[in-house]
Protein backbone atom coordinates (compact mmCIF):
# COMPACT_ATOMS: atom_id res chain seq x y z
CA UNK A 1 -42.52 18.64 27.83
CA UNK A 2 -42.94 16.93 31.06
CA UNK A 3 -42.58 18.78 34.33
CA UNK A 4 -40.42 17.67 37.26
CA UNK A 5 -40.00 18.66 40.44
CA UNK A 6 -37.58 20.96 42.39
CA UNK A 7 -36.61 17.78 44.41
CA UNK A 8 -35.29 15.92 40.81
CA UNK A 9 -33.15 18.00 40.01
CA UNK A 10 -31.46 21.19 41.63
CA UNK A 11 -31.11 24.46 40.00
CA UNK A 12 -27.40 24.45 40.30
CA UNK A 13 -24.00 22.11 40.09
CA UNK A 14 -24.00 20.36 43.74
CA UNK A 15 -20.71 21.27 45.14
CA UNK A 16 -20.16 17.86 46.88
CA UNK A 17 -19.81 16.09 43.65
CA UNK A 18 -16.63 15.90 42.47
CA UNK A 19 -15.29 12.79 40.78
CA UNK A 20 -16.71 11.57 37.47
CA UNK A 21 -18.11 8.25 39.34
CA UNK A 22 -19.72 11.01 41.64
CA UNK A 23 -21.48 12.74 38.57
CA UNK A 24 -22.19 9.07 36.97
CA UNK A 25 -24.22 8.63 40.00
CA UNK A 26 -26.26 12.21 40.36
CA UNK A 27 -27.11 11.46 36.43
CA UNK A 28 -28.45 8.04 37.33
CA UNK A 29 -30.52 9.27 40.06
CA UNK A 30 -31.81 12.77 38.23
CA UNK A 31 -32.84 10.54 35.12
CA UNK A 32 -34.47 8.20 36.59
CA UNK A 33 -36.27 10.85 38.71
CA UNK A 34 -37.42 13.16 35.86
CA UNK A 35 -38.94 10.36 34.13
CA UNK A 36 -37.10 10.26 31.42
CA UNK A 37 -36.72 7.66 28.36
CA UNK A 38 -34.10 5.57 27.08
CA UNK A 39 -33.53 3.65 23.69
CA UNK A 40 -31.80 6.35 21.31
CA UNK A 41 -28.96 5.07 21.55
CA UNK A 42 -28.83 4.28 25.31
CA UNK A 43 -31.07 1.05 26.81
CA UNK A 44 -31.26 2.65 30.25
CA UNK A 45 -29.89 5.08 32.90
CA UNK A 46 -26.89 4.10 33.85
CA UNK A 47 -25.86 3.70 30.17
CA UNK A 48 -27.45 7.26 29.50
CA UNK A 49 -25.35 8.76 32.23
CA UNK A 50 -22.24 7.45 31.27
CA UNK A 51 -22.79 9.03 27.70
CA UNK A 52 -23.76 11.91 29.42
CA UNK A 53 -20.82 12.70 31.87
CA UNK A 54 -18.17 10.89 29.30
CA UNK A 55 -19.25 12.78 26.09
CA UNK A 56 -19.65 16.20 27.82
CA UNK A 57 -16.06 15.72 29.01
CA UNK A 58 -15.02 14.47 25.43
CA UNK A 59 -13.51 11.88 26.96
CA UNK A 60 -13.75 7.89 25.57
CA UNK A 61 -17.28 6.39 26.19
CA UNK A 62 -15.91 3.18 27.14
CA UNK A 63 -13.30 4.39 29.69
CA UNK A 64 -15.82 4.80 32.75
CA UNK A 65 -13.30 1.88 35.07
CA UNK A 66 -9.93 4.26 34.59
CA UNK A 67 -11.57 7.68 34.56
CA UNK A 68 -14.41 7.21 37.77
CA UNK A 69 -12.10 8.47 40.59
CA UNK A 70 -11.29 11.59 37.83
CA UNK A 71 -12.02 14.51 39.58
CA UNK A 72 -13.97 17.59 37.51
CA UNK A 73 -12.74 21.06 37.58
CA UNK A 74 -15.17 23.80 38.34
CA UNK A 75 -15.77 24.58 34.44
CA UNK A 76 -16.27 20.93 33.50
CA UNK A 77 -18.83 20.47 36.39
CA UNK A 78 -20.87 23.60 35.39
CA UNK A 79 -20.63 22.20 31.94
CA UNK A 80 -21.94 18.36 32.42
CA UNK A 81 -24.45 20.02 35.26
CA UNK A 82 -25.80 22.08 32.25
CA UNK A 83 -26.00 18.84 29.83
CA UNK A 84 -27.61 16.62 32.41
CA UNK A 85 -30.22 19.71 33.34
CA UNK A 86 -31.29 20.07 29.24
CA UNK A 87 -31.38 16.48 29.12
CA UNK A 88 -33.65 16.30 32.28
CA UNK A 89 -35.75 19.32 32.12
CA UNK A 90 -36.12 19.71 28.05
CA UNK A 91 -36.24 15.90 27.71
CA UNK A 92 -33.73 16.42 24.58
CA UNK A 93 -32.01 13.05 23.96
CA UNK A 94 -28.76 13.34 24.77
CA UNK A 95 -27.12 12.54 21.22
CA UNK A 96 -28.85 15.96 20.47
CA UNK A 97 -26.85 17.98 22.74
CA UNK A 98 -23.89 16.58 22.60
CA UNK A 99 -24.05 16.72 18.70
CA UNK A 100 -22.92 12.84 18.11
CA UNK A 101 -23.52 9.26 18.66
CA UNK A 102 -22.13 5.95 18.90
CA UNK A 103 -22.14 2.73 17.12
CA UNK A 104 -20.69 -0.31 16.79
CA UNK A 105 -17.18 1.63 17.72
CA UNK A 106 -17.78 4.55 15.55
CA UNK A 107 -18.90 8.18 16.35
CA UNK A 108 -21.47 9.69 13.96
CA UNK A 109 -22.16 13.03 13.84
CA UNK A 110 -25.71 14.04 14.46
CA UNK A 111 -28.97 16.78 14.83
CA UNK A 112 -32.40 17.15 14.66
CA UNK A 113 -32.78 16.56 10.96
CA UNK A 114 -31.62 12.85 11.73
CA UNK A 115 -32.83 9.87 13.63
CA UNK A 116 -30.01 9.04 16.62
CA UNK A 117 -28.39 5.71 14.70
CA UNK A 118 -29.80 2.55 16.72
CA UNK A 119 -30.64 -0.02 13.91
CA UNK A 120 -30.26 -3.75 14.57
CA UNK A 121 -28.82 -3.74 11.13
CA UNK A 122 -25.44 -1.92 12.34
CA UNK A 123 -24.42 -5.44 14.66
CA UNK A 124 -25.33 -7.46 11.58
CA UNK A 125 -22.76 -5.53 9.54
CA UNK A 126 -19.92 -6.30 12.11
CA UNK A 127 -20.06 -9.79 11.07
CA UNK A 128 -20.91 -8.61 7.03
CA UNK A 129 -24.33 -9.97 7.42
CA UNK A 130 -22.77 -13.82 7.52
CA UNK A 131 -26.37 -15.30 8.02
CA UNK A 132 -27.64 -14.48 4.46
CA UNK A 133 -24.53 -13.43 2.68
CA UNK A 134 -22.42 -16.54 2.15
CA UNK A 135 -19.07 -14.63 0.72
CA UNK A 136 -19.30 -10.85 1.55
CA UNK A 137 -16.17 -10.37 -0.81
CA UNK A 138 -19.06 -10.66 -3.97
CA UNK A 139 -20.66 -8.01 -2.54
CA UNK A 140 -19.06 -5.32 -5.16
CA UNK A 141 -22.39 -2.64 -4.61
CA UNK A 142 -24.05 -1.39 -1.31
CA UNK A 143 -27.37 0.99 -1.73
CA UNK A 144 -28.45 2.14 1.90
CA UNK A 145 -31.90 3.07 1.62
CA UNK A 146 -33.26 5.99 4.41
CA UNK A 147 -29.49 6.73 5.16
CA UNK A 148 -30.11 9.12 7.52
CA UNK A 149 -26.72 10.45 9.32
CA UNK A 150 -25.27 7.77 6.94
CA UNK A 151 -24.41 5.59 9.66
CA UNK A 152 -25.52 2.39 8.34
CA UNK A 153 -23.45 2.89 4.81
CA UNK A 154 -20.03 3.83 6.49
CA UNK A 155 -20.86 0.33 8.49
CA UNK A 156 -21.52 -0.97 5.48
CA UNK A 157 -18.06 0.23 3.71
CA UNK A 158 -16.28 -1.36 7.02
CA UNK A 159 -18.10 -4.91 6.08
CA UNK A 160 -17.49 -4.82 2.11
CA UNK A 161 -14.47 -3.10 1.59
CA UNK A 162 -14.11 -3.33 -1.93
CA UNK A 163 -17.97 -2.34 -2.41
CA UNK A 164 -19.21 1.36 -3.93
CA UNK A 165 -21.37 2.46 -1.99
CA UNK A 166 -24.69 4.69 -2.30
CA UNK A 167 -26.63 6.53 0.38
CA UNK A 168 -29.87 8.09 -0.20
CA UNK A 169 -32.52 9.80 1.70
CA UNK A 170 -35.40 11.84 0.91
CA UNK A 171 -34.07 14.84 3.39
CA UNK A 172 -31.82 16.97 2.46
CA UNK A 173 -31.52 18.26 6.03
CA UNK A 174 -30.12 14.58 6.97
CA UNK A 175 -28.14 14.33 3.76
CA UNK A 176 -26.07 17.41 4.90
CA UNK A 177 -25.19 15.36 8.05
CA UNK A 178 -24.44 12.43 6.27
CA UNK A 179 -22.23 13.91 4.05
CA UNK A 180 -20.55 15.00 7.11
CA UNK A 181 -20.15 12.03 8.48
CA UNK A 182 -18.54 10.10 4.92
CA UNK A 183 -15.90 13.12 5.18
CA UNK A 184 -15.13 12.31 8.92
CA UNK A 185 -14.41 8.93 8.31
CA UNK A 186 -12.70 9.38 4.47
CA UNK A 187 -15.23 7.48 2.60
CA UNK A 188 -15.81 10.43 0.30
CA UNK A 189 -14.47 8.44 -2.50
CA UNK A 190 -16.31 5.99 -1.50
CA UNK A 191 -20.05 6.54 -0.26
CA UNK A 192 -22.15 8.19 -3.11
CA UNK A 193 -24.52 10.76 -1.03
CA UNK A 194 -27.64 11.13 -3.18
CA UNK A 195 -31.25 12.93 -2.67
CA UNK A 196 -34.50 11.10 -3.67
CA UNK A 197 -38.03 9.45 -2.55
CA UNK A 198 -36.73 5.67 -2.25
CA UNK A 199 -35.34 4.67 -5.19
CA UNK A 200 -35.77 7.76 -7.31
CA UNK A 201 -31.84 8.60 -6.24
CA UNK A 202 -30.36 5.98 -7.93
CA UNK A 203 -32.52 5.87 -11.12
CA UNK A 204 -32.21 2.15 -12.94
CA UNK A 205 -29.28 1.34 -11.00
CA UNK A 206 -28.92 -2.40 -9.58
CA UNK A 207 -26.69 -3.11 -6.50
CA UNK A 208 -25.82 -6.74 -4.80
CA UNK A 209 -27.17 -5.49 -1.50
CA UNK A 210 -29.53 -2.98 -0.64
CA UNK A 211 -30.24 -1.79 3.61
CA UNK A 212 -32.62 0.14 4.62
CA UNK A 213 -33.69 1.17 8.20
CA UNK A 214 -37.13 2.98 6.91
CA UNK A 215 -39.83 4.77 8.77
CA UNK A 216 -41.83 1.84 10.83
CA UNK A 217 -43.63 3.94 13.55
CA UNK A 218 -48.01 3.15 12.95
CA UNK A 219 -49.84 5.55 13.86
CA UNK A 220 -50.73 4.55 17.24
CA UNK A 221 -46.92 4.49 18.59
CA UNK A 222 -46.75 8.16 16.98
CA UNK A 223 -49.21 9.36 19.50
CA UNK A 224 -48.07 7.49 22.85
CA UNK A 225 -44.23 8.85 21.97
CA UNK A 226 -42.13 9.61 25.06
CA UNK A 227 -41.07 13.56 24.78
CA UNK A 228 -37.41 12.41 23.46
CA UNK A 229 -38.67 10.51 20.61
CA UNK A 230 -40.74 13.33 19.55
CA UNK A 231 -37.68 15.92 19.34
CA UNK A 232 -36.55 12.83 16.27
CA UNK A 233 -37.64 14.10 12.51
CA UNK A 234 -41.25 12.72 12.14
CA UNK A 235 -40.58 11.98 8.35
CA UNK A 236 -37.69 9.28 9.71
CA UNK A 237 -40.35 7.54 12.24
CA UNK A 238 -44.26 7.98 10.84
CA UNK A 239 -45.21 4.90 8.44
CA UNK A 240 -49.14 4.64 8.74
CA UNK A 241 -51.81 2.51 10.23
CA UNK A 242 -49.74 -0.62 10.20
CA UNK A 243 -46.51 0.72 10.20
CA UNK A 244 -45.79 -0.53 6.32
CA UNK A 245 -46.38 2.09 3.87
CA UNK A 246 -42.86 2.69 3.07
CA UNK A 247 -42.10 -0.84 3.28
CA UNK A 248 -45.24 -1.58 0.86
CA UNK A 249 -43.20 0.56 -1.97
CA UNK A 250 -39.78 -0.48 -1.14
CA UNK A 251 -40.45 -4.10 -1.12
CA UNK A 252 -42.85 -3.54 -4.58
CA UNK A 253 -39.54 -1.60 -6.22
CA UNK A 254 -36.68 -3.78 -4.60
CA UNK A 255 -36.04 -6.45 -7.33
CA UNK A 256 -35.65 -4.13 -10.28
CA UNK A 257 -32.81 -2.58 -8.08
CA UNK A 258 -31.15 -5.91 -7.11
CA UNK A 259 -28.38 -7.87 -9.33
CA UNK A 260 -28.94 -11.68 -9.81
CA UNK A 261 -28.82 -12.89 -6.42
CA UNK A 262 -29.49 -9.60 -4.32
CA UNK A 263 -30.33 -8.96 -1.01
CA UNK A 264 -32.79 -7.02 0.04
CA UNK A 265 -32.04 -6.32 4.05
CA UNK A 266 -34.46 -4.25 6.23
CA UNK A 267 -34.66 -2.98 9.88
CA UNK A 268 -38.81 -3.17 11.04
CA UNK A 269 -37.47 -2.66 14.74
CA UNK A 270 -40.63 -4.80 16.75
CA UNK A 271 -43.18 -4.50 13.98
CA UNK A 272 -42.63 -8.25 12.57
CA UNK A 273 -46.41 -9.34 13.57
CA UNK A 274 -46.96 -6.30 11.24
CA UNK A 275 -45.23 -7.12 8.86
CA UNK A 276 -45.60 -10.76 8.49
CA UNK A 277 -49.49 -9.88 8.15
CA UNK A 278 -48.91 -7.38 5.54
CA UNK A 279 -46.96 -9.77 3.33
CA UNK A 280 -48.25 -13.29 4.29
CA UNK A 281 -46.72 -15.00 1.02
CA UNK A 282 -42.84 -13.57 1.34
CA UNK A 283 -40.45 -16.00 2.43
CA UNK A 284 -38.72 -13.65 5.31
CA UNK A 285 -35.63 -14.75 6.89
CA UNK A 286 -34.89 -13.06 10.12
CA UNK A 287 -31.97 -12.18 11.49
CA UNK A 288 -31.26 -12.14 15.02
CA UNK A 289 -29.37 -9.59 16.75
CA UNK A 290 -27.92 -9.94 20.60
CA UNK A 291 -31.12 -6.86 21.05
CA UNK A 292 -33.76 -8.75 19.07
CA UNK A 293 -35.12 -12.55 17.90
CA UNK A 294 -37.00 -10.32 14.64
CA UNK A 295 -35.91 -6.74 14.03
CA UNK A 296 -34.46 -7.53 10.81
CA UNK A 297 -35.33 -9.33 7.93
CA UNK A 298 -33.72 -10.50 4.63
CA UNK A 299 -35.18 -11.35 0.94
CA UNK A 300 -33.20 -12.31 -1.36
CA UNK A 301 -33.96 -10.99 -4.93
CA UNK A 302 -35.57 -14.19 -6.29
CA UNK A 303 -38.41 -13.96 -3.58
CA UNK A 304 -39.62 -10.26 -3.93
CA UNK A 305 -42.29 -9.66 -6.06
């Protein structure tokens, strides 16, 4: 863990802090000061504070402008004081101690057994993946590969609502959570939660569309992690020299698993050099996202191997 100073951050609640704007702005200033990293779910400070002060107060994340000039009673300031000083001191990501996340409008439960949902793949599915899929309504089967919390499958049953879905992971640690999360938002009859390496889960299944957001991190990256990263489940991040080794086998196994004009579609985050050098003859289309030009790519069954 990193050390900080006395002077970024005080060992109790300052008592002239009183509105929720006020505590906004200590949370700014005491991340920023302990060093800390951003990009699990928040790009930077400010957007880290708000998710800080908002969710420890359970109040809406997006209702900063009417709540700001809110001000805290004594318990709720000891209690966002005590969020903000794990979140500083232990370098815990905040999702972690708060116990969910957001995305794309929906709140997803989630621990240490599970990566803190972030894929490019999730703004995709708000438009049902328009730039490869031409009529999402013959999309009648979803597989979400490395489902994690199970975020990226309840997206999917938003985009295809007359699809079955399947989510599958090789943890049974993050299954638990996802199954949490289908019975938060009803999709029980819906989502399929199933253990397996890859495509072990679903045996000789095929689907119209299979997602995955799989482990990308080379080994490098693993080693220069910022302290928050590192509290994430190593299985959900660590994918070899290059970054491709669970790509390598999904991508090999994909086409048995995909109907007559499939799609495979894959979160790589920033590894598309990578992977465009470990699969020179594939015919990627990539999908752009308002984050990235090249975090996500899409094959459609007829050009996998």
């Amino acid at each position: 863990m990193t050390a900080i100073s006395s002077l970024a951050f005080p060992d109790s609640a300052p008592l002239e802090l009183a509105t929720v704007g006020d505590w906004w702005r200590f949370a700014v200033t005491s991340l920023l000061r302990g060093g800390c990293a951003f990009g699990q779910g928040s790009e930077d400070a400010g957007q880290d504070a708000l998710f800080i002060v908002l969710g420890a107060l359970d109040l809406p994340l997006d209702s900063f402008d009417a709540m700001r000039s809110c001000v805290l009673t004594h318990a709720e300031r000891r209690h966002v004081f005590a969020v903000l000083r794990r979140r500083v001191i232990e370098r815990t990501p905040t999702a972690y101690i708060l116990g969910f996340a957001e995305q794309m409008g929906r709140r997803f439960i989630v621990n240490e057994h599970t990566l803190i949902p972030r894929s490019f793949i999730g703004e995709l599915l708000e438009h049902s993946l328009q730039d490869c899929i031409d009529d999402p309504a013959r999309i009648a089967s979803v597989l979400d590969l490395c489902t994690g919390s199970g975020c990226l499958a309840i997206l999917a049953a938003d985009a295809f609502p007359d699809a079955t879905l399947v989510a599958a992971d090789i943890s049974e640690h993050a299954l638990d959570v996802a199954r949490q999360n289908v019975a938060l938002h009803g999709l029980d009859d819906v989502i399929d939660v199933r253990q397996g390496d890859l495509f072990a889960a679903v045996g000789a299944v095929r689907f119209d569309l299979i997602l995955s957001n799989p482990p990308y991190v080379t080994d490098d990256s693993m080693q220069g992690l910022p302290d928050e990263y590192r509290q994430e489940p190593a299985l959900a991040l660590a994918a070899g020299g290059d970054g491709c080794d669970v790509l390598r086998r999904l991508i090999a196994e994909a086409r048995a698993h995909l109907n007559d004009d499939g799609w495979l579609v894959v979160d790589i985050g920033h590894n598309r050099g990578l992977v465009e050098a470990a699969f020179p003859s594939l015919p990627f289309i990539w999908l752009a996202t308002a984050g990235h030009e090249g975090g996500v790519f899409a094959l459609q069954r007829e050009a996998l191997p």
